[in-house]
Protein backbone atom coordinates (compact mmCIF):
# COMPACT_ATOMS: atom_id res chain seq x y z
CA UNK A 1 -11.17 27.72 -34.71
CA UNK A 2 -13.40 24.57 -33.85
CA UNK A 3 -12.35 22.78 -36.71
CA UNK A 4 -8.61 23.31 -35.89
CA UNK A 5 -8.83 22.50 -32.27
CA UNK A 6 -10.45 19.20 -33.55
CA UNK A 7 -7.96 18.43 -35.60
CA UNK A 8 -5.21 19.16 -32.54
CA UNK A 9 -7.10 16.76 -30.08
CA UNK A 10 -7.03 14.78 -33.08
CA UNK A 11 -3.44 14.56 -33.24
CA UNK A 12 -3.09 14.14 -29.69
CA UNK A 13 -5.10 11.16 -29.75
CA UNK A 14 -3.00 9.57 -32.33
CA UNK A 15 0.32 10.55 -30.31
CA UNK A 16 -1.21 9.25 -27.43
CA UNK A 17 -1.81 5.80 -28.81
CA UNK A 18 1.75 6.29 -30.66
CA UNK A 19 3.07 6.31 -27.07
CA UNK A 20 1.43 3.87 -25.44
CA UNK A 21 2.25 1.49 -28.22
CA UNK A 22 5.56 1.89 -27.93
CA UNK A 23 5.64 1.74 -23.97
CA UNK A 24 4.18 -1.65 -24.56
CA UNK A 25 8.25 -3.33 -24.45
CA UNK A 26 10.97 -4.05 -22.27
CA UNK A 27 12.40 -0.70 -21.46
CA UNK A 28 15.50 1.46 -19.69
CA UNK A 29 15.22 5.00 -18.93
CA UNK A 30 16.19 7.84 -19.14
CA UNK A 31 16.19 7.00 -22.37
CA UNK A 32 18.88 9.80 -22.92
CA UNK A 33 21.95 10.40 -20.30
CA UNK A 34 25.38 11.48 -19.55
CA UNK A 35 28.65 9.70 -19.74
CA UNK A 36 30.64 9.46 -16.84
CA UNK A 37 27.79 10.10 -14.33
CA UNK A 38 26.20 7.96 -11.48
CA UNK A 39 22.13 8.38 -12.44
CA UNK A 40 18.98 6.52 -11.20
CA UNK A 41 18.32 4.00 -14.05
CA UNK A 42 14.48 2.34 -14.12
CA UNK A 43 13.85 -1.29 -16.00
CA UNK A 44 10.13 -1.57 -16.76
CA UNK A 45 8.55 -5.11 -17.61
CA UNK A 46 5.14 -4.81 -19.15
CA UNK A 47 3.35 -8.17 -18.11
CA UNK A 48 1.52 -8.55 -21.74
CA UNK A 49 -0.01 -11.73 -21.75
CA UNK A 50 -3.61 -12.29 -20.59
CA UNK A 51 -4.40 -14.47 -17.29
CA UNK A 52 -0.95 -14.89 -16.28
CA UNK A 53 2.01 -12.86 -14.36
CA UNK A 54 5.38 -12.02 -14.47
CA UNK A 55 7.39 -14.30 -12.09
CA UNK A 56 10.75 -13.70 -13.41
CA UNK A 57 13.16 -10.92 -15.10
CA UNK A 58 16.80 -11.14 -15.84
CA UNK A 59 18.65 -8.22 -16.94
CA UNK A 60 22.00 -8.79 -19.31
CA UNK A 61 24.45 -5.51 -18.48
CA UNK A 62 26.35 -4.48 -21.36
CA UNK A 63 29.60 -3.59 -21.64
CA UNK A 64 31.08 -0.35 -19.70
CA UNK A 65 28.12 0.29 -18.32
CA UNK A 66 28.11 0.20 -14.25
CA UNK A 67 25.72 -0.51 -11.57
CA UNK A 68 26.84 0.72 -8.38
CA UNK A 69 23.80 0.52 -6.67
CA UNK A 70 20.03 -1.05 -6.20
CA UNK A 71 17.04 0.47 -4.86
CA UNK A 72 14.64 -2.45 -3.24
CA UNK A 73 12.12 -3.86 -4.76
CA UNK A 74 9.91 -5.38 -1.92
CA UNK A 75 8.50 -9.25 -3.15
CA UNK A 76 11.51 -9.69 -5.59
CA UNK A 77 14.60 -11.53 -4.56
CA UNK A 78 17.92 -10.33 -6.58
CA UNK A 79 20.94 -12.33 -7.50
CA UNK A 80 23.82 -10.96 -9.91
CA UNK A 81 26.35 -12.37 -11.57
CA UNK A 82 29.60 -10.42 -11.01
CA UNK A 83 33.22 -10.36 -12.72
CA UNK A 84 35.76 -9.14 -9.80
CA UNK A 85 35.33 -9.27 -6.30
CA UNK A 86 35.10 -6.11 -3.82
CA UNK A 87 35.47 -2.68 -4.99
CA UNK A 88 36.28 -3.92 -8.46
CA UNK A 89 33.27 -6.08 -8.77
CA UNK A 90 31.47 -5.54 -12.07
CA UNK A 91 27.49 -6.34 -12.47
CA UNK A 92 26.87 -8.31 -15.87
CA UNK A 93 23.72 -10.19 -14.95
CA UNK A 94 20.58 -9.68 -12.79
CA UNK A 95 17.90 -11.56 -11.91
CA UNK A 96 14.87 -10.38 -10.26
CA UNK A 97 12.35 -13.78 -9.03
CA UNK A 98 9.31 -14.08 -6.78
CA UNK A 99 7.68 -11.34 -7.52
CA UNK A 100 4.16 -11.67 -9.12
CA UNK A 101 3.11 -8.70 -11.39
CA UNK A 102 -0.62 -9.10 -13.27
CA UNK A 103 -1.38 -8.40 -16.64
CA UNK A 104 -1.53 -4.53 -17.63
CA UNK A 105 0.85 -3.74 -15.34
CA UNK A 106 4.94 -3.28 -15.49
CA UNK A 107 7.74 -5.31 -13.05
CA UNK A 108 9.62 -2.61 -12.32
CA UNK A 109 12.88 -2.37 -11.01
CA UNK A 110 15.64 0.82 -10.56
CA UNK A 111 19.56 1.20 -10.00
CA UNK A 112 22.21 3.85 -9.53
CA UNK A 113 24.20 3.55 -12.63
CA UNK A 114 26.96 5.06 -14.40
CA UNK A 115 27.56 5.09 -18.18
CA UNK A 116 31.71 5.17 -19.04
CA UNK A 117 31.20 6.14 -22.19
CA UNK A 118 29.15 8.23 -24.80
CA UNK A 119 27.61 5.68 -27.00
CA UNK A 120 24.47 3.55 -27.65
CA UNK A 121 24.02 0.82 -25.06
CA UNK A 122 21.77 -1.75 -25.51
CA UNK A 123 20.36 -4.78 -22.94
CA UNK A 124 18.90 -7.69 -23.04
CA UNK A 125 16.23 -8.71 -21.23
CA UNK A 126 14.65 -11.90 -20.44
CA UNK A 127 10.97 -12.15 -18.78
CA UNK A 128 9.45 -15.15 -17.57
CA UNK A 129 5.64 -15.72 -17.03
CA UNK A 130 3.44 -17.91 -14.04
CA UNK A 131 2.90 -20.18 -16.72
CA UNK A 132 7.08 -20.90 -17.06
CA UNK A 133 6.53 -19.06 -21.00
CA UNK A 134 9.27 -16.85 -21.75
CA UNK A 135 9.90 -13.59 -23.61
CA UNK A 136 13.24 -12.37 -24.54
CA UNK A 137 13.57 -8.54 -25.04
CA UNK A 138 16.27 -9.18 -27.38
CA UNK A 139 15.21 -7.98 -31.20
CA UNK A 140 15.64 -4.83 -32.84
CA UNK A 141 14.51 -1.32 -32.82
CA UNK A 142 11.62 -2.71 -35.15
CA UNK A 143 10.97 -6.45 -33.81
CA UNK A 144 8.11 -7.26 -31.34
CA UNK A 145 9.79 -7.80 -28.59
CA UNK A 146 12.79 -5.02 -28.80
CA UNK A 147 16.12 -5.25 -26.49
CA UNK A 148 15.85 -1.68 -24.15
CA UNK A 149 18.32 0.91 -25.19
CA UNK A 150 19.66 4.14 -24.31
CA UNK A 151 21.91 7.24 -25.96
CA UNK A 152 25.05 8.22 -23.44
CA UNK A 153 26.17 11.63 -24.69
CA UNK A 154 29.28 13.10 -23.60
CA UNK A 155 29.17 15.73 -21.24
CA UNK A 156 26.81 18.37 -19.70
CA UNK A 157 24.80 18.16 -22.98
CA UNK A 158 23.14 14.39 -21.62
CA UNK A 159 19.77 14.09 -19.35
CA UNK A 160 21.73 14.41 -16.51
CA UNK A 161 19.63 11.75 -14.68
CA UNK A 162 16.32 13.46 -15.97
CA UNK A 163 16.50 11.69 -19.36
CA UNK A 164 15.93 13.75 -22.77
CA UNK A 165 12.42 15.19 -24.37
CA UNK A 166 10.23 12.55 -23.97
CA UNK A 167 6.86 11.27 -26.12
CA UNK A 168 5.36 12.15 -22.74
CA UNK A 169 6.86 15.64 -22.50
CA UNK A 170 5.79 16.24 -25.99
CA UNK A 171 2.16 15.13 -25.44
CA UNK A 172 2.31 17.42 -22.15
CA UNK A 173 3.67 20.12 -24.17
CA UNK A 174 0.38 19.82 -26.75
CA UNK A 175 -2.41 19.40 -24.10
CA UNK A 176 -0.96 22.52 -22.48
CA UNK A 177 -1.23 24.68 -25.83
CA UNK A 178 -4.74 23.28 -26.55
CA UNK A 179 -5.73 23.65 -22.90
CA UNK A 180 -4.47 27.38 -23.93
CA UNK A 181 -7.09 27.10 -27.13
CA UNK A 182 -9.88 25.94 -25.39
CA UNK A 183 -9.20 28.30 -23.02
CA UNK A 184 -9.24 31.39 -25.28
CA UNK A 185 -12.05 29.88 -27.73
CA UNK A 186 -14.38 29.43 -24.45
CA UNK A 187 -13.69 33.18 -23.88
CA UNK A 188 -14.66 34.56 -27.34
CA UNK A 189 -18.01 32.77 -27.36
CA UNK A 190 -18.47 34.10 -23.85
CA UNK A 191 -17.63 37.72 -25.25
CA UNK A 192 -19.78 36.93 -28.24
CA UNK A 193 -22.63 35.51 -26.04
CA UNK A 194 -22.63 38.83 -23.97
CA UNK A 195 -23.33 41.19 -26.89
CA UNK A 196 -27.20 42.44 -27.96
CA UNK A 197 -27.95 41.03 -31.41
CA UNK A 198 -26.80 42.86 -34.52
C-alpha cells in the first residue's frame, strides 16, 4: 500500500507541475460557460520575465461576446474602444496602464460578461513590460505565448459563472482520495502497532 500511495503522490506531483505550466499564459476564465448569460469573467497576466513588470495590458474582444460591466482594479487606468454609443455601445478593445505588477505574479483584471452564442471564443491579448518589451498572447493552443480562450455551451449544461472541471478541481479531487489513503494506511499500522508479537 506504500508503494501505491507513492506512486499517487507521484502522479500528483507531475499534475501539479502539468498545471502550473500551463497557468504560466495569458488566460480567461471560466474556462467553460453558458451562452446567453451575464457571468464574472477574470483576465490573468502572468508577469514572466525576470527584473521587470507589467506596465501595460490590452485586451482584443471578439466577436458576440459582451462586456457589460468592470469591476475596479485599483492602480490601473482603463480606456476602451467602443462601436455604438449609449445602450448599444459594444466593448472591442481594453486597455489596462499604470499599474506595476512584479515578476511571479499575474495583472489581473475581471468583468461582467455575456457570451451570445455557444461557440469557441478566443482573445487576444497584448502585455507590455517596464522595460517597453512586448508580448502578444496571440498564438495557438500549442505556441508559447497562446491567445486565452473559452468553450460557450448552450444552455443550463455551461459553468454557469463557476466555469467547468478544472486541472485544479482535479488535483483537489486526488489529494482528497490520498489524504483518504494516508489516512486509512496510518490507521492499520496503528492497529498493527497495538498487537503483542506473533
Amino acid at each position: 500500500m506504500r508503494r501505491g500511495l507513492g506512486v499517487g503522490l507521484g502522479a500528483v506531483a507531475a499534475l501539479l507541475l502539468l498545471t502550473a505550466t500551463a497557468a504560466a499564459h495569458a488566460r480567461v476564465s471560466p474556462d467553460v460557460s453558458s451562452a446567453g448569460q451575464l457571468q464574472l469573467y477574470s483576465l490573468a497576466v502572468p508577469t514572466e520575465r525576470s527584473g521587470v513588470r507589467t506596465v501595460r495590458v490590452v485586451l482584443t474582444v471578439p466577436r458576440d461576446f459582451s462586456i457589460d460591466s468592470f469591476v475596479p482594479s485599483p492602480g490601473w487606468h482603463r480606456v476602451l474602444a467602443q462601436a455604438g454609443s449609449g445602450n448599444s455601445a459594444v466593448v472591442q478593445r481594453v486597455s489596462w496602464s499604470g499599474g506595476s505588477v512584479p515578476t511571479g505574479e499575474d495583472a489581473l483584471f475581471q468583468f461582467l460578461a455575456q457570451p451570445a452564442r455557444a461557440g469557441r471564443y478566443t482573445f487576444t491579448v497584448q502585455q507590455t513590460y517596464s522595460d517597453g518589451s512586448i508580448v502578444n498572447w496571440t498564438g495557438g493552443e500549442s505556441s508559447p505565448d497562446p491567445a486565452p480562450a473559452i468553450e460557450v455551451t448552450s444552455g443550463a449544461s455551461g459553468g454557469g459563472g463557476g466555469g467547468g472541471v478544472g486541472a485544479i478541481d482535479i488535483v483537489a479531487v486526488i489529494l482528497a482520495a490520498l489524504a483518504l489513503a494516508a489516512g486509512a494506511l496510518a490507521l492499520v499500522d496503528r492497529g498493527h502497532g497495538g498487537r503483542p508479537p506473533a
